[in-house]
C-alpha atoms as a PDB file:
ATOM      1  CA  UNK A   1       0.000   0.000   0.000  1.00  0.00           C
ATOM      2  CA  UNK A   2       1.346   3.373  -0.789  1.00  0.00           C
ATOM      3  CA  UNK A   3       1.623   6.807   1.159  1.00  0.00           C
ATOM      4  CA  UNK A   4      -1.275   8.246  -0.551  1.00  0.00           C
ATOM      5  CA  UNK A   5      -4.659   6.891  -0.450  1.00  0.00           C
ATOM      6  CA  UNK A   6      -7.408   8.575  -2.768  1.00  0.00           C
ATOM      7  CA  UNK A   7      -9.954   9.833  -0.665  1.00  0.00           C
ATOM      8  CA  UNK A   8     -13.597   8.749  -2.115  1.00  0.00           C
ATOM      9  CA  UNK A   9     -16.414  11.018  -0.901  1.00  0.00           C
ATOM     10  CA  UNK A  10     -18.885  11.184  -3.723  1.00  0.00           C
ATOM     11  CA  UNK A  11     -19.573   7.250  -2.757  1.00  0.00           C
ATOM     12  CA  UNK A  12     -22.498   5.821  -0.261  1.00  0.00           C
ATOM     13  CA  UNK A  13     -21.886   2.867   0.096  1.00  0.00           C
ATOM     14  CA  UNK A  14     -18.808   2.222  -0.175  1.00  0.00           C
ATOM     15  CA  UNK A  15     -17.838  -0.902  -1.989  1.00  0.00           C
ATOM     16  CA  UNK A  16     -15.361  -2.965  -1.595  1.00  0.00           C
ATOM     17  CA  UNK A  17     -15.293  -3.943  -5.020  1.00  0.00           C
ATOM     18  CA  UNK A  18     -13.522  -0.389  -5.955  1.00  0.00           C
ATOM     19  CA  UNK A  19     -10.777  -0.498  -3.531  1.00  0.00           C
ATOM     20  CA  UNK A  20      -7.275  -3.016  -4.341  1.00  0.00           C
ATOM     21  CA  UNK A  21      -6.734  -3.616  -0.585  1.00  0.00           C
ATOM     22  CA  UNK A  22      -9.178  -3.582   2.399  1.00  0.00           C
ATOM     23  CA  UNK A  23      -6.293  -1.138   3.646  1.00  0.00           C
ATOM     24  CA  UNK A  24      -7.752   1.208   1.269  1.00  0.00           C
ATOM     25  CA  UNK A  25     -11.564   0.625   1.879  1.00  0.00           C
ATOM     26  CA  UNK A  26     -10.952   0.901   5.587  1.00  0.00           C
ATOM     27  CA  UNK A  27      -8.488   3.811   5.640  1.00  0.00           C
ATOM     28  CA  UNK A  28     -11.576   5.697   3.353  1.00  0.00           C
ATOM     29  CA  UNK A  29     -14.716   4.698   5.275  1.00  0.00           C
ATOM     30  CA  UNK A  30     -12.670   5.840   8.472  1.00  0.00           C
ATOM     31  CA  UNK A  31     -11.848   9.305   6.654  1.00  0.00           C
ATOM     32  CA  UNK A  32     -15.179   9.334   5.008  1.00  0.00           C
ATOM     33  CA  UNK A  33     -16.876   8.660   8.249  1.00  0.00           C
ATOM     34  CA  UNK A  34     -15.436  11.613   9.925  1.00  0.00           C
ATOM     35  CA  UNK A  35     -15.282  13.981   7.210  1.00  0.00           C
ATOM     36  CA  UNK A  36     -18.982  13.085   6.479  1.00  0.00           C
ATOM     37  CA  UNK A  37     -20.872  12.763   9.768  1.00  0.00           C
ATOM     38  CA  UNK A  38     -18.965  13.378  13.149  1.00  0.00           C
ATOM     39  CA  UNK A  39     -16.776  16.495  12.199  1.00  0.00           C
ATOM     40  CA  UNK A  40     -20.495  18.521  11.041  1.00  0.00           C
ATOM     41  CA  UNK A  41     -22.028  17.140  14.600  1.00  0.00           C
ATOM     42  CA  UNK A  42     -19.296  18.424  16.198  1.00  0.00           C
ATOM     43  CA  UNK A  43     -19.593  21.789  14.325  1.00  0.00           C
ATOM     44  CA  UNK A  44     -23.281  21.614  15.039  1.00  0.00           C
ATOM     45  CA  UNK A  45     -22.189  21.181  18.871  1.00  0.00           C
ATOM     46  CA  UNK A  46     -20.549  24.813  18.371  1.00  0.00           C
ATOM     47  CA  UNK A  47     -17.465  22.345  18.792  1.00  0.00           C
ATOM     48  CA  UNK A  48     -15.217  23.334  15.807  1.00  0.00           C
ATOM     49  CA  UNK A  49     -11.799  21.166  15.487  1.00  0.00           C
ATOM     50  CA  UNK A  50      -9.893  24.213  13.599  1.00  0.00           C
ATOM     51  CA  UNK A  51      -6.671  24.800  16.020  1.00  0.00           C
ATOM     52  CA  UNK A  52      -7.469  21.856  18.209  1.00  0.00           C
ATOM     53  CA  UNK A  53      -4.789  19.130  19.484  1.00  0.00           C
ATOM     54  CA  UNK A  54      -7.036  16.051  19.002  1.00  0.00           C
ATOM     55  CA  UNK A  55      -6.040  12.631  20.015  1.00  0.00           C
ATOM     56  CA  UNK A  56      -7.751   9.619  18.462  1.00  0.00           C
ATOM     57  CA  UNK A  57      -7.165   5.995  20.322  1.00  0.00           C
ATOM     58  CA  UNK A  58      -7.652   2.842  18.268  1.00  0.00           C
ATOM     59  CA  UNK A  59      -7.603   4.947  15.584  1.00  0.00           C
ATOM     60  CA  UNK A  60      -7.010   1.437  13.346  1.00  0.00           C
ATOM     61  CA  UNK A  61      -5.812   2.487   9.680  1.00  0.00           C
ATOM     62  CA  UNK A  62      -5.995   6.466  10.784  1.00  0.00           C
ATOM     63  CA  UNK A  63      -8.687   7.699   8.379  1.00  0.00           C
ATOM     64  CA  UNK A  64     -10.372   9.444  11.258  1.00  0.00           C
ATOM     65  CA  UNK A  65      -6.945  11.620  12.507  1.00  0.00           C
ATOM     66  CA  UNK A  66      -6.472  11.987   8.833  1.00  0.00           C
ATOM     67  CA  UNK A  67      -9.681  13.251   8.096  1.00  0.00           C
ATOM     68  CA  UNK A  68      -9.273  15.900  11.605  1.00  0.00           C
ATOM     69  CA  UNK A  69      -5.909  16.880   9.867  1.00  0.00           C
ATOM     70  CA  UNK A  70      -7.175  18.279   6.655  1.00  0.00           C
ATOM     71  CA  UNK A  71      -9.908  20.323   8.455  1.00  0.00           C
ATOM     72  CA  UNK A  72      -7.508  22.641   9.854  1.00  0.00           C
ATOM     73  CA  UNK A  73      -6.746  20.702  13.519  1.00  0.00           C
ATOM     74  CA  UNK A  74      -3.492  22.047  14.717  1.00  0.00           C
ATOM     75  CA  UNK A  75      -2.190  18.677  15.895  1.00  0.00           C
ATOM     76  CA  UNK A  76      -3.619  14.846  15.520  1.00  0.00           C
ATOM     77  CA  UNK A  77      -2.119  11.880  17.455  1.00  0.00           C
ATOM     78  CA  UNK A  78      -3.974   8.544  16.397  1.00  0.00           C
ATOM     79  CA  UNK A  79      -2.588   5.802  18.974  1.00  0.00           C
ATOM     80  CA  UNK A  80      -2.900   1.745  18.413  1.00  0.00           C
ATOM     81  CA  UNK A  81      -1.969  -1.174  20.411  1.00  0.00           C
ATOM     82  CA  UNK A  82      -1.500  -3.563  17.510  1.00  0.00           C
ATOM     83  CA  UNK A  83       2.117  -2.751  16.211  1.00  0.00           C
ATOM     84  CA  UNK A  84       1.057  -5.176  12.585  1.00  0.00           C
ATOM     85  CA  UNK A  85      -1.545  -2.896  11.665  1.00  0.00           C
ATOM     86  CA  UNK A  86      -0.799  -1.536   7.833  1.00  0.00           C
ATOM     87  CA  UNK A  87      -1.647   1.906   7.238  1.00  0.00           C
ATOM     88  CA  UNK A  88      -0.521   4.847   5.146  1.00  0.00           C
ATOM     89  CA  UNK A  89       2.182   6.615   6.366  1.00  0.00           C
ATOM     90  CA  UNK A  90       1.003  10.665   7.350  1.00  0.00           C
ATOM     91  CA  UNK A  91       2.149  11.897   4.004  1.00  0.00           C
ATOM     92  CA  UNK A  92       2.261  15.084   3.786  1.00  0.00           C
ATOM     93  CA  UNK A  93       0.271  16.388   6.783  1.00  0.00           C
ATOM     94  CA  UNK A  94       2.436  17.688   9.056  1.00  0.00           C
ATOM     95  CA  UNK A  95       0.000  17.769  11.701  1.00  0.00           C
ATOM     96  CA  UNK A  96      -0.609  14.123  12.201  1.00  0.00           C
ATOM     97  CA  UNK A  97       1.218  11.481  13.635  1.00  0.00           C
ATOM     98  CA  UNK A  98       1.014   7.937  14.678  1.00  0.00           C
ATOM     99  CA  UNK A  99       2.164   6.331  18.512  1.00  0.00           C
ATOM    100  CA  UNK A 100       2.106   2.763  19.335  1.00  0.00           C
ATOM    101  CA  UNK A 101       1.423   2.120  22.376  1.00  0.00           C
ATOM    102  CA  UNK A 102      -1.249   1.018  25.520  1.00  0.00           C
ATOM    103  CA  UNK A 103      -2.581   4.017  27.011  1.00  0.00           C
ATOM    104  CA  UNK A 104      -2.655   2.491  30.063  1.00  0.00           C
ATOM    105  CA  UNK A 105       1.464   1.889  30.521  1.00  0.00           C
ATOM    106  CA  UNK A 106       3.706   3.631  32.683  1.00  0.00           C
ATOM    107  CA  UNK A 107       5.440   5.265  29.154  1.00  0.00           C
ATOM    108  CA  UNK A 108       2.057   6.474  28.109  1.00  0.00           C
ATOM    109  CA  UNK A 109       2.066   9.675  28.460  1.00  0.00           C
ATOM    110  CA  UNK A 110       5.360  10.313  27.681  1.00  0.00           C
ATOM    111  CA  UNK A 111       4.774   9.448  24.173  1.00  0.00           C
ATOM    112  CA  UNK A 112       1.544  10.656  23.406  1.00  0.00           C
ATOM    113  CA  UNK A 113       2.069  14.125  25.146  1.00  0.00           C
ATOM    114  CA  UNK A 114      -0.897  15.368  27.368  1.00  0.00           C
ATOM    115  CA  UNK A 115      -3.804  18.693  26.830  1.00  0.00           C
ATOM    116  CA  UNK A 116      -5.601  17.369  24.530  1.00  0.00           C
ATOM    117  CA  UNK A 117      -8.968  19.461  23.305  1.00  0.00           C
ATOM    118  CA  UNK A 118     -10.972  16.551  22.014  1.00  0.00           C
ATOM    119  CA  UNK A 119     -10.370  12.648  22.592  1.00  0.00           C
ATOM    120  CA  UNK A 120     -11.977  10.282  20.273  1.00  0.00           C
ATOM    121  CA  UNK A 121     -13.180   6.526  21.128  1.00  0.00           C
ATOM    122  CA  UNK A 122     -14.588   5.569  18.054  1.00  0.00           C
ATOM    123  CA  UNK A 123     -15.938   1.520  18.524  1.00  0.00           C
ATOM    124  CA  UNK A 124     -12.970   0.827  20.569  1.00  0.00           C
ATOM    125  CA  UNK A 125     -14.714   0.427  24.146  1.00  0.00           C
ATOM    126  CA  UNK A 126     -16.835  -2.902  23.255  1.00  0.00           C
ATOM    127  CA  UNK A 127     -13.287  -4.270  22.533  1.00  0.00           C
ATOM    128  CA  UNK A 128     -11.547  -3.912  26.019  1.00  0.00           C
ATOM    129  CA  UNK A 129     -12.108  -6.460  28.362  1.00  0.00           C
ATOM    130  CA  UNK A 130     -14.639  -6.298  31.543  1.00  0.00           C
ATOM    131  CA  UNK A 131     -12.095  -5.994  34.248  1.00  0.00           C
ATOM    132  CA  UNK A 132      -9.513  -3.810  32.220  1.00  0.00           C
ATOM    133  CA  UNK A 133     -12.583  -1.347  31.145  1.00  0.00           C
ATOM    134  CA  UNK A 134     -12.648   1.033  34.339  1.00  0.00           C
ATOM    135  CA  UNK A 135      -8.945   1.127  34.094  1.00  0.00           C
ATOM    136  CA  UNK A 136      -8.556   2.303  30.637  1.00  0.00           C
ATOM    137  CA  UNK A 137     -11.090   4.997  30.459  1.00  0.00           C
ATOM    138  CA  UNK A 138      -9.222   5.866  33.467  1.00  0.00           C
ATOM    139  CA  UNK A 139      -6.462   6.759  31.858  1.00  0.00           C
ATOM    140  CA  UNK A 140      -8.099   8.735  29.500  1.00  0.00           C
ATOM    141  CA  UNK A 141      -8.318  11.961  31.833  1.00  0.00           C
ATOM    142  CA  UNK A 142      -4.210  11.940  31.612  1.00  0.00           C
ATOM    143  CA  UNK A 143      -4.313  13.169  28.414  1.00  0.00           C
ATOM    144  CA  UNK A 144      -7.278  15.962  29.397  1.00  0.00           C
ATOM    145  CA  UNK A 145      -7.126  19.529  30.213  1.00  0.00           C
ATOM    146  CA  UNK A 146      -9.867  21.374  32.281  1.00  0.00           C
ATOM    147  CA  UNK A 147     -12.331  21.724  28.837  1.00  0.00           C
ATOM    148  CA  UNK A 148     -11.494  18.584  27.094  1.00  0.00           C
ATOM    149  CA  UNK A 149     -14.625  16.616  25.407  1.00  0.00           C
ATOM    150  CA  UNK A 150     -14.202  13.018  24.733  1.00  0.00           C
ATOM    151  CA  UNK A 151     -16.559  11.512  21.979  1.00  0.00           C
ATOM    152  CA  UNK A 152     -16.734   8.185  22.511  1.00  0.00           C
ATOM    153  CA  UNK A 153     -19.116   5.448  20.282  1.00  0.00           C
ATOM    154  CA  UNK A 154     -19.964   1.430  20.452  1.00  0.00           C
ATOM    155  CA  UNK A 155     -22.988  -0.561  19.774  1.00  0.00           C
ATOM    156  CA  UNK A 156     -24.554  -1.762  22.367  1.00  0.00           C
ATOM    157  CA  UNK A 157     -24.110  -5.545  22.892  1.00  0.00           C
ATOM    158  CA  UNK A 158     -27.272  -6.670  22.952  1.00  0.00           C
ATOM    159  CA  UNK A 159     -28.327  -4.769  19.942  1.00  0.00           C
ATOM    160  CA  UNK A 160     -28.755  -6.516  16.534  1.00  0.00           C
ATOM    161  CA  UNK A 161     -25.279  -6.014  15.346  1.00  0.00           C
ATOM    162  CA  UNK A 162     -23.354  -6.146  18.544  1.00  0.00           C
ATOM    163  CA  UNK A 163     -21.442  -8.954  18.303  1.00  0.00           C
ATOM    164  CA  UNK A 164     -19.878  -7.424  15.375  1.00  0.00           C
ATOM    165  CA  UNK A 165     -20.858 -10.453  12.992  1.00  0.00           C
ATOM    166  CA  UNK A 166     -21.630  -7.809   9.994  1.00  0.00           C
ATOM    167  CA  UNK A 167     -17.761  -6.971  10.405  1.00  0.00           C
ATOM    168  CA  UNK A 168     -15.901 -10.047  11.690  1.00  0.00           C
ATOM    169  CA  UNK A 169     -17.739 -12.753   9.623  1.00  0.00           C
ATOM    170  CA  UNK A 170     -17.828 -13.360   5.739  1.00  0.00           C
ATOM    171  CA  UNK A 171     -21.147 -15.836   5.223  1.00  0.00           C
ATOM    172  CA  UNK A 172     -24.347 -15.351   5.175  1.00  0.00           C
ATOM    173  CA  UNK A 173     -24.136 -15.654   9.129  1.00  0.00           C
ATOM    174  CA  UNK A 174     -23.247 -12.054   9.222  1.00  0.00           C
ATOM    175  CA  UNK A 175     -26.553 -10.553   8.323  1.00  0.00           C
ATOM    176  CA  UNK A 176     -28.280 -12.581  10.865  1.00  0.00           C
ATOM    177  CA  UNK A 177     -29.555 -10.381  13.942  1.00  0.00           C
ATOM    178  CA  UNK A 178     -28.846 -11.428  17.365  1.00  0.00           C
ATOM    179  CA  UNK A 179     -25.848 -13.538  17.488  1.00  0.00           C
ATOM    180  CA  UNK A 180     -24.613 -12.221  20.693  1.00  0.00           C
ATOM    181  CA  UNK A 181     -27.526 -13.465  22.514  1.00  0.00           C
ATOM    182  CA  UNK A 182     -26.689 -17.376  21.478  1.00  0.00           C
ATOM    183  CA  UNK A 183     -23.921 -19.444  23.345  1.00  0.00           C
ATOM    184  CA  UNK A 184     -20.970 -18.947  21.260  1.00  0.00           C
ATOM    185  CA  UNK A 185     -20.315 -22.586  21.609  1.00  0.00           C
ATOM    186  CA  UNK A 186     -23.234 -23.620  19.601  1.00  0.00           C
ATOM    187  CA  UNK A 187     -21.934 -21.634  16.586  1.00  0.00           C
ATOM    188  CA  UNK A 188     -18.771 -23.114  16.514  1.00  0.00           C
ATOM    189  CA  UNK A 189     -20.327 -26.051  14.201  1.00  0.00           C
ATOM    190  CA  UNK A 190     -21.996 -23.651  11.758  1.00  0.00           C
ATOM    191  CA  UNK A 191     -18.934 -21.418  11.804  1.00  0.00           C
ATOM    192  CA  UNK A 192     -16.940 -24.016  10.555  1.00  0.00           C
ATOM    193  CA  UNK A 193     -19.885 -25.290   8.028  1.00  0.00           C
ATOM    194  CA  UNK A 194     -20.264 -21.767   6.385  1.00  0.00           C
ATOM    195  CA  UNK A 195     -16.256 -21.753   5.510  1.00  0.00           C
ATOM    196  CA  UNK A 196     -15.287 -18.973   7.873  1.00  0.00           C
ATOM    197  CA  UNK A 197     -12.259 -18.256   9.097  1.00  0.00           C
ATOM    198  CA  UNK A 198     -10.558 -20.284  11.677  1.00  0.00           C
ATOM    199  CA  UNK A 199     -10.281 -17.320  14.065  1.00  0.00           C
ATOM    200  CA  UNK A 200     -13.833 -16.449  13.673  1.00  0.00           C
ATOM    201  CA  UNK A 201     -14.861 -18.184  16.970  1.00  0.00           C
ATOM    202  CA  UNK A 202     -12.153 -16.238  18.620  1.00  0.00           C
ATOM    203  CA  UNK A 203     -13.096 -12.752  17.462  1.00  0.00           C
ATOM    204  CA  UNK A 204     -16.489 -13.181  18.160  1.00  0.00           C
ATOM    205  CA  UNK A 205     -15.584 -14.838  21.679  1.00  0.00           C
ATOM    206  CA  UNK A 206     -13.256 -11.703  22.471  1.00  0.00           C
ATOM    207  CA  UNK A 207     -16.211  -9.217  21.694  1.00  0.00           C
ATOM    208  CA  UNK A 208     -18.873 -11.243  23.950  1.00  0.00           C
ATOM    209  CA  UNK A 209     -16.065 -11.617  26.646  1.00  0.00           C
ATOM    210  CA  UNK A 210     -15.803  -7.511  26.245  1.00  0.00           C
ATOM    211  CA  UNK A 211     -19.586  -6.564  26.020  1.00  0.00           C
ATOM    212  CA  UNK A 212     -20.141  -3.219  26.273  1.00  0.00           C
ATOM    213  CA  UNK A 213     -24.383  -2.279  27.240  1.00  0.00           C
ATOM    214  CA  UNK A 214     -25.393   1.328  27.522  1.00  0.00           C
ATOM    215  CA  UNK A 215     -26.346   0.661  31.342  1.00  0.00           C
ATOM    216  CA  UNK A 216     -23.508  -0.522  32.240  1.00  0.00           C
ATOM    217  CA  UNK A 217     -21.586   2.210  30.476  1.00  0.00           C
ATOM    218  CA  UNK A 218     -23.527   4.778  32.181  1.00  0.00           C
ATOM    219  CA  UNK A 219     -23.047   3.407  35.101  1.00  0.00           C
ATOM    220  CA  UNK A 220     -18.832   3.372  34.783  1.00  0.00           C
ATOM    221  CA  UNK A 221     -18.775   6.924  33.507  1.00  0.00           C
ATOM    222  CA  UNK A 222     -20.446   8.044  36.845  1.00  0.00           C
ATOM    223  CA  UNK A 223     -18.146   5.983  39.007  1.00  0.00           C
ATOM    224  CA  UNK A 224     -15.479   7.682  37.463  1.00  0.00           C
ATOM    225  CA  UNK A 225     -16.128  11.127  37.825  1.00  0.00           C
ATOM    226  CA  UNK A 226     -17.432  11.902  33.793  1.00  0.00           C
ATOM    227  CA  UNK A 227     -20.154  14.218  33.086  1.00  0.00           C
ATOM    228  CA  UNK A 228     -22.358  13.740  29.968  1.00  0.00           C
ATOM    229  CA  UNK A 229     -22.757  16.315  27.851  1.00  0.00           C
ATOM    230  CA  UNK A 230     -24.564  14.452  24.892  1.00  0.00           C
ATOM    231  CA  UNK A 231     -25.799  11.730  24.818  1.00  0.00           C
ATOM    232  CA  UNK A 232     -27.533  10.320  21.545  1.00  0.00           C
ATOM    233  CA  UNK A 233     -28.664   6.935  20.293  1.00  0.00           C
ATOM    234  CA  UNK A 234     -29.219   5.775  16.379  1.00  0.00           C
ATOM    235  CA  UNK A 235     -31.559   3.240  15.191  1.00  0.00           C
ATOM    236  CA  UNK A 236     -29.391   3.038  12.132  1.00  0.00           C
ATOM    237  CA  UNK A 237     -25.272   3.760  12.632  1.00  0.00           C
ATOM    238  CA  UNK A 238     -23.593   6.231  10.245  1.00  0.00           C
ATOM    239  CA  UNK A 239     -21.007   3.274   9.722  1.00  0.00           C
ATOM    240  CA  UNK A 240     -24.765   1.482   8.171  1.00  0.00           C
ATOM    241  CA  UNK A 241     -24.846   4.166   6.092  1.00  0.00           C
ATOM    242  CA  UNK A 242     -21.200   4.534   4.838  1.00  0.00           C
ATOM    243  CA  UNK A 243     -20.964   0.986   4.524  1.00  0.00           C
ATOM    244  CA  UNK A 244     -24.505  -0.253   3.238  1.00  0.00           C
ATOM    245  CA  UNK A 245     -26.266   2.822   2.132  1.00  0.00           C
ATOM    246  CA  UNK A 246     -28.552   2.405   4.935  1.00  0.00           C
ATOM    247  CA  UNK A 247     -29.746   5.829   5.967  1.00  0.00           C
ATOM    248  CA  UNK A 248     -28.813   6.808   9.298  1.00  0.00           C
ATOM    249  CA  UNK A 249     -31.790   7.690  11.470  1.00  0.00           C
ATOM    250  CA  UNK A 250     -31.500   8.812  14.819  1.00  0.00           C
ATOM    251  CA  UNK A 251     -33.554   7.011  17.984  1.00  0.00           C
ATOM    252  CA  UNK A 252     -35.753   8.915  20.414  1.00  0.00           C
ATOM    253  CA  UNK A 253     -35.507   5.359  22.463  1.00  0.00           C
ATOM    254  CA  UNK A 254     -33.469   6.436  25.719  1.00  0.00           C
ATOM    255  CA  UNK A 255     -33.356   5.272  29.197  1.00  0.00           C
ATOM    256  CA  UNK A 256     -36.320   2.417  29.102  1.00  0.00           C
ATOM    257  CA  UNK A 257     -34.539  -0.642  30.232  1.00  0.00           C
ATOM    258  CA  UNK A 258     -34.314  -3.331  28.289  1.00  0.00           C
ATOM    259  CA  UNK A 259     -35.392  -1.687  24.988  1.00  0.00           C
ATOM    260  CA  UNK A 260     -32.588   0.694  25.033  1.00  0.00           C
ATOM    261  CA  UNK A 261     -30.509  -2.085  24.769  1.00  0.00           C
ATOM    262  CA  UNK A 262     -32.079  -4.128  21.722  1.00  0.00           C
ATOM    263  CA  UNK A 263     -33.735  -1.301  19.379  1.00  0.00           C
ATOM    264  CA  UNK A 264     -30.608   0.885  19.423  1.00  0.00           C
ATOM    265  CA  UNK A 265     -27.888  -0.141  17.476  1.00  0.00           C
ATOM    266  CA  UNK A 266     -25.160   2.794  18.192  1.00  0.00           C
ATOM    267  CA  UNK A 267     -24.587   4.997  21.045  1.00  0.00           C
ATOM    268  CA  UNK A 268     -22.423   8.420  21.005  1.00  0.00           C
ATOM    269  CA  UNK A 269     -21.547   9.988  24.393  1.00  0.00           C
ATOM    270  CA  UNK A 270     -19.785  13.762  24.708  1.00  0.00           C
ATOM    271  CA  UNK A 271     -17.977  13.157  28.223  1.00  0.00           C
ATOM    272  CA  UNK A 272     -15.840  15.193  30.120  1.00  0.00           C
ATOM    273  CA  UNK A 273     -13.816  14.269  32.965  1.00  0.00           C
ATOM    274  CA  UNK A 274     -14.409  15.737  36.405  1.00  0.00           C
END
């Protein structure tokens, strides 16, 4: 893959089909994401991103810093964990840059610097285990200053999609609703019928073992000290969109147990640290 990725904007949905690598596809629904949906709610926040230091972790291929970069931010850090990741190098933005490393190590914050405006979780939450979740959001507020917003997204596990089988699987499997709320063992069968991969079981394991539920969520942000300045729902994603041509439609479903949890298929939080 080279430095220089076109970036594809005219195009909903995506398709695969027009891309030579899923490097490129991802890289461009990351950028086109952003560009397209979460940098205008941010401007529609009053929120603009021109002059900011904005720091995006599990920022994946980097399409979302990238996208930050060429709308004027003064400085974007994307950070991953996963050192084999392939990704275009920053070309020639100046103003991005890429750090490997776990943002919840003792060397942390020595390479990803600290006074950060706006800190992005973009689907990254679902994927970090129970135990380790309080822990790394933790570590989030050493990268803050007084006004910093953190936008942070995930489906909710018990959603339609929240397993992630739409992403993670390649059969027919993938567009069936509701995976998460089987026992993983009893797929393992029809995994392996269906021709998917042989890590399948253990991608969609590591996702159940990590489920993320809005009450639950809600409930960690309050034991650790984060207020919630937005806090909006989606019946359709803007990834459906991007990805599907699904049209993203926002949910007026909020706090009714149970049925927060199954109709709503994303959830966005603005958060700031106490």
């Amino acid at each position: 893959m080279g430095d220089e990725i076109t970036i594809r904007l005219d195009e909903i949905p995506l398709k695969r089909s027009d891309f030579d690598t899923q490097e490129e596809y991802y890289w461009t629904y990351q950028y086109r994401l952003a560009a397209c949906y979460y940098i205008p709610l941010l401007n529609a926040r009053g929120y603009r991103i021109e002059a900011k230091r904005i720091l995006d972790i599990g920022c994946g291929l980097g399409g979302f810093p990238a996208a930050m970069a060429d709308r004027g931010a003064a400085e974007c850090v994307g950070v991953e964990i996963d050192t084999d990741v392939r990704r275009p190098s920053a070309g020639n933005r100046p103003n991005l840059r890429f750090v490997f490393v776990d943002i919840t190590s003792a060397d942390a914050l020595e390479k990803v610097g600290t006074n950060y405006d706006l800190i992005i979780l973009h689907d990254v939450i679902e994927h970090i285990p129970l135990v380790e979740k309080e822990k790394f959001l933790s570590a989030l507020k050493q990268f803050c200053r007084n006004s910093t917003s953190i936008l942070i997204t995930f489906p909710p596990f018990y959603s339609p999609f929240g397993l992630h089988q739409q992403s993670l699987l390649k059969s027919k499997l993938r567009i069936v609703p509701f995976l998460g709320w089987l026992p993983l063992g009893s797929l393992k069968p029809i995994l392996k019928l269906l021709g998917e991969d042989a890590d399948a079981y253990d991608l969609l394991q590591e996702i159940k073992d990590s489920r993320m539920t809005i009450r639950s969520f809600k409930k960690m942000l309050a034991r650790l000290g984060f207020s919630i300045e937005l806090e909006q729902y989606y019946l359709v994603r803007p990834t459906h969109e991007i990805r599907y041509g699904w049209r993203t439609r926002i949910s007026s479903i909020k706090n009714i147990p149970v049925l927060s949890e199954v109709a709503n298929s994303g959830a966005l939080y603005l958060v700031r640290p106490a």
